[in-house]
N, C-alpha and C. Protein backbone atom coordinates (compact mmCIF):
# COMPACT_ATOMS: atom_id res chain seq x y z
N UNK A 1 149.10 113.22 139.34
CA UNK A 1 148.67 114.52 138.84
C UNK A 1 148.81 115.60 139.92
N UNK A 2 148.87 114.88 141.13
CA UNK A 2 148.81 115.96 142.18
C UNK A 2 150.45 116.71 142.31
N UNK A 3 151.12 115.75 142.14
CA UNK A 3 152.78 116.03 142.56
C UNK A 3 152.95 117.08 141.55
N UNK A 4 152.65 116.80 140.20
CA UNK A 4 152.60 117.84 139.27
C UNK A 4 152.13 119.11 139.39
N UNK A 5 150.69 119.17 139.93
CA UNK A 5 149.91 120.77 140.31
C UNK A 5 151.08 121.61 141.54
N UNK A 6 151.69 120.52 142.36
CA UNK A 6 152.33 120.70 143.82
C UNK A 6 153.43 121.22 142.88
N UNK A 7 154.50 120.68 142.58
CA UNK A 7 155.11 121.10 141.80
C UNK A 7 155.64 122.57 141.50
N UNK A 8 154.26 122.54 140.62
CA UNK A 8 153.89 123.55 139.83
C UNK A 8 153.81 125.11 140.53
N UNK A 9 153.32 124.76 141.61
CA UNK A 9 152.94 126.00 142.67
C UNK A 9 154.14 126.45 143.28
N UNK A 10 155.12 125.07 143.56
CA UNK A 10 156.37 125.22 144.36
C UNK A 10 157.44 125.72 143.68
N UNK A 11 157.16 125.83 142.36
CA UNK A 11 158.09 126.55 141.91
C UNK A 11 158.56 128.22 141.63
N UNK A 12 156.66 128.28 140.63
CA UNK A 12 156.14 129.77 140.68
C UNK A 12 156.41 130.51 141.91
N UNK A 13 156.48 129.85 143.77
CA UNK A 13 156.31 130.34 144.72
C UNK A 13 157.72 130.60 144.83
N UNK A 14 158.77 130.07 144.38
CA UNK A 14 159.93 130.03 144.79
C UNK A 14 160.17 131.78 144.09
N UNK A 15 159.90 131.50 142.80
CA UNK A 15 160.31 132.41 141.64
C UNK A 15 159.76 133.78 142.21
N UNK A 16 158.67 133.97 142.24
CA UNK A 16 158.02 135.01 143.04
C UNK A 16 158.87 135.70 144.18
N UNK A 17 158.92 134.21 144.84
CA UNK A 17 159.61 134.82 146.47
C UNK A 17 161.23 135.63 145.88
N UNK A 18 161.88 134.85 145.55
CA UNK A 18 163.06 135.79 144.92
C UNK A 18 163.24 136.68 144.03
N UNK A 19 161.80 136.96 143.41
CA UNK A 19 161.84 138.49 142.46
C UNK A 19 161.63 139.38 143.57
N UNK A 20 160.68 139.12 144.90
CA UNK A 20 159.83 139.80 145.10
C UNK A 20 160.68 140.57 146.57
N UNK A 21 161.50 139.77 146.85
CA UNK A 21 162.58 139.84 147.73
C UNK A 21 163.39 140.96 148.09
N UNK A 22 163.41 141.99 147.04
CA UNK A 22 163.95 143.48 147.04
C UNK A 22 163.46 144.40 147.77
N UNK A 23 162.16 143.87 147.50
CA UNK A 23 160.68 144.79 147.74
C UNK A 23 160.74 144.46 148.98
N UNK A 24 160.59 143.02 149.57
CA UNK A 24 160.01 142.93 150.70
C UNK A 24 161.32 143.32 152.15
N UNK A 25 162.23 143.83 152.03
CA UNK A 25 163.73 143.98 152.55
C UNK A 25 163.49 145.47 153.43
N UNK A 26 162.34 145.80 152.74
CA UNK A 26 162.39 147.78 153.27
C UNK A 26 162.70 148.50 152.47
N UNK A 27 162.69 149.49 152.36
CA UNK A 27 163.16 150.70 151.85
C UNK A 27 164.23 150.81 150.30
N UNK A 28 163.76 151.46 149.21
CA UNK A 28 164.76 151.48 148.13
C UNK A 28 165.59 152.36 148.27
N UNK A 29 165.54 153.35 149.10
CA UNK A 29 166.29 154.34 149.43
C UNK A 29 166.76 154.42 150.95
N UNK A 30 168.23 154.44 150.67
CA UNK A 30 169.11 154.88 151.93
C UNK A 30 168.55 155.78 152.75
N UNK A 31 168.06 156.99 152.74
CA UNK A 31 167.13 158.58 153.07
C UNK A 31 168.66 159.09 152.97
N UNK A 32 169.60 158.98 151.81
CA UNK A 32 170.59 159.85 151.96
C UNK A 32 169.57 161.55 151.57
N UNK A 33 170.48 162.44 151.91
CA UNK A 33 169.86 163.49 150.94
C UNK A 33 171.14 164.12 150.27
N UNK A 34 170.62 165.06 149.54
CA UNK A 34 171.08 165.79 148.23
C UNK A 34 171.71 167.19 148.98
N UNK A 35 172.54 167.79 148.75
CA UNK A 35 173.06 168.80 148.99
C UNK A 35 171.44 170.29 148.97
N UNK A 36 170.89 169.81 148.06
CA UNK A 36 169.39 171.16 147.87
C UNK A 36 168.61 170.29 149.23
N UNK A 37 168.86 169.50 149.53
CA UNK A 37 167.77 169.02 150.72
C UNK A 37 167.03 168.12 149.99
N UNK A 38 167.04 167.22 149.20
CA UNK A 38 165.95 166.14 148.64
C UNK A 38 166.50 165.58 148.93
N UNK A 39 165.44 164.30 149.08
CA UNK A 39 166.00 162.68 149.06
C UNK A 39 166.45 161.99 147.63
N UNK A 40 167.23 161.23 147.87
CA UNK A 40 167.38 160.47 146.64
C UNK A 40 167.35 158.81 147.10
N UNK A 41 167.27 158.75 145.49
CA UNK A 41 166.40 156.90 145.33
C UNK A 41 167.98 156.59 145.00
N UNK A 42 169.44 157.21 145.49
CA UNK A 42 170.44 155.95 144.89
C UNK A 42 171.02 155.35 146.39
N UNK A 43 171.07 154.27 146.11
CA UNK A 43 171.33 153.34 147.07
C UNK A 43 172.94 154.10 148.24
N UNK A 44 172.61 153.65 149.28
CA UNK A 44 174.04 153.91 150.08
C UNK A 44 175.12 153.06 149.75
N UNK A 45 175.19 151.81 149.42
CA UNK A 45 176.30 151.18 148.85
C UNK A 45 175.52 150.75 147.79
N UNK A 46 176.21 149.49 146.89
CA UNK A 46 176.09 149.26 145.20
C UNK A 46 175.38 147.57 145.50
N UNK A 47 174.21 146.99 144.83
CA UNK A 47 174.28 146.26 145.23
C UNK A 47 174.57 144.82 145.11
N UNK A 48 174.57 143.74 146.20
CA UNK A 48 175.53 142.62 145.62
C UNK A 48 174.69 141.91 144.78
N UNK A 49 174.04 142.23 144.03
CA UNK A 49 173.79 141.01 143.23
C UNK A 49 172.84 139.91 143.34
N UNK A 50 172.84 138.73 143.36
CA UNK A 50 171.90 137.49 143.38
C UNK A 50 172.99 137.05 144.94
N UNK A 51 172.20 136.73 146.18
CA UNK A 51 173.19 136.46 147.15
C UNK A 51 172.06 135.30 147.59
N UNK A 52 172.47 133.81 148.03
CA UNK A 52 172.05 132.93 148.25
C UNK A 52 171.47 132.86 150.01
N UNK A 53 172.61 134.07 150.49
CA UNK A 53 171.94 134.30 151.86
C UNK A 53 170.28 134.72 151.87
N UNK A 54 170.31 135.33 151.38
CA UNK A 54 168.76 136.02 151.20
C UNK A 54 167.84 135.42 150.25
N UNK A 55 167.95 134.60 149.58
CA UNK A 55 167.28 133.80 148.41
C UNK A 55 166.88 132.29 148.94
N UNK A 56 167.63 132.26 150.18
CA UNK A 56 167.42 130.25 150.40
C UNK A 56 166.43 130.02 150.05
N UNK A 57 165.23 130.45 150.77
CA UNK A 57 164.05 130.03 150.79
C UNK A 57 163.43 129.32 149.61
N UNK A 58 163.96 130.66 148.84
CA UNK A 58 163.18 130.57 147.14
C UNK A 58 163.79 129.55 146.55
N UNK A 59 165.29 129.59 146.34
CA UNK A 59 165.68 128.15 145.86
C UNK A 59 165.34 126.81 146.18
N UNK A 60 164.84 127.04 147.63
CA UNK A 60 164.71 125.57 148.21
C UNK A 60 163.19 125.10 147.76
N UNK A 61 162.12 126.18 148.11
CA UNK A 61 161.07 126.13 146.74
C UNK A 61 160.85 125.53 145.49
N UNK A 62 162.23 126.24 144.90
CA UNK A 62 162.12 125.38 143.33
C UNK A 62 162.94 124.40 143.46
N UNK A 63 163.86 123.97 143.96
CA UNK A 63 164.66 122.55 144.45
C UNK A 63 162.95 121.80 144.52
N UNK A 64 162.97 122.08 145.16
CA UNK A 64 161.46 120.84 145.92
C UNK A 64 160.21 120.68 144.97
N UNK A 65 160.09 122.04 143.74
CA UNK A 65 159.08 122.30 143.04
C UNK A 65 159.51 121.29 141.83
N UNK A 66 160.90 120.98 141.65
CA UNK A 66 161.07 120.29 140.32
C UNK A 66 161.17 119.00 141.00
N UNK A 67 161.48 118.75 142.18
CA UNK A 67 161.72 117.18 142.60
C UNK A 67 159.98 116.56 142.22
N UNK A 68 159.47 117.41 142.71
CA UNK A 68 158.06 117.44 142.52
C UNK A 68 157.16 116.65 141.28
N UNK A 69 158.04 117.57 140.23
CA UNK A 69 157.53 117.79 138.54
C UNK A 69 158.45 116.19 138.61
N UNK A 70 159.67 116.06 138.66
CA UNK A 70 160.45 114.88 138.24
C UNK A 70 159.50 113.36 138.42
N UNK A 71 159.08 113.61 140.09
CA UNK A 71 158.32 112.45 140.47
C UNK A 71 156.83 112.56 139.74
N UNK A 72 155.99 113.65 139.53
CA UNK A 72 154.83 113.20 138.74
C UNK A 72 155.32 112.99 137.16
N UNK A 73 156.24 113.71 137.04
CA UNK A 73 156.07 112.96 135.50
C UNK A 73 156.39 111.80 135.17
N UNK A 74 157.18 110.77 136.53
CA UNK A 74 157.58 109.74 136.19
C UNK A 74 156.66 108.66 136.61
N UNK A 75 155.58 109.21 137.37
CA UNK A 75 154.15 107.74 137.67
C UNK A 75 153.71 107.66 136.78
């Protein structure tokens, strides 16, 4: 029952960590500014996407969170 709760946590934690991952990077904005002098919220380049460089962690989380779930559900 325990591998299961373990699991359970290791996964949510994974999932979290890679939503949360944008946020935790710094800044949503380049500080380009606007020709009137404002800042704007659009990015300096476009961005890449889901990149495994920056995500390991979280995958390895839920890698380990389902090995987890696999082994309690099978005692």
């Amino acid at each position: 029952m325990t591998l299961i709760w373990l699991g359970v946590l290791l996964v949510f934690g994974g999932i979290l960590q890679m939503a949360f991952q944008p946020i935790w990077r710094g800044r949503f904005s380049g500080g380009r500014w606007l020709r009137s002098g404002r800042d704007t919220l659009e990015p300096e380049r476009p961005g890449g996407g889901f990149g495994i460089k920056s995500n390991w962690p979280g995958l390895v989380m839920v890698a380990l969170g389902g090995t987890f779930l696999l082994a309690g559900a099978a005692i």
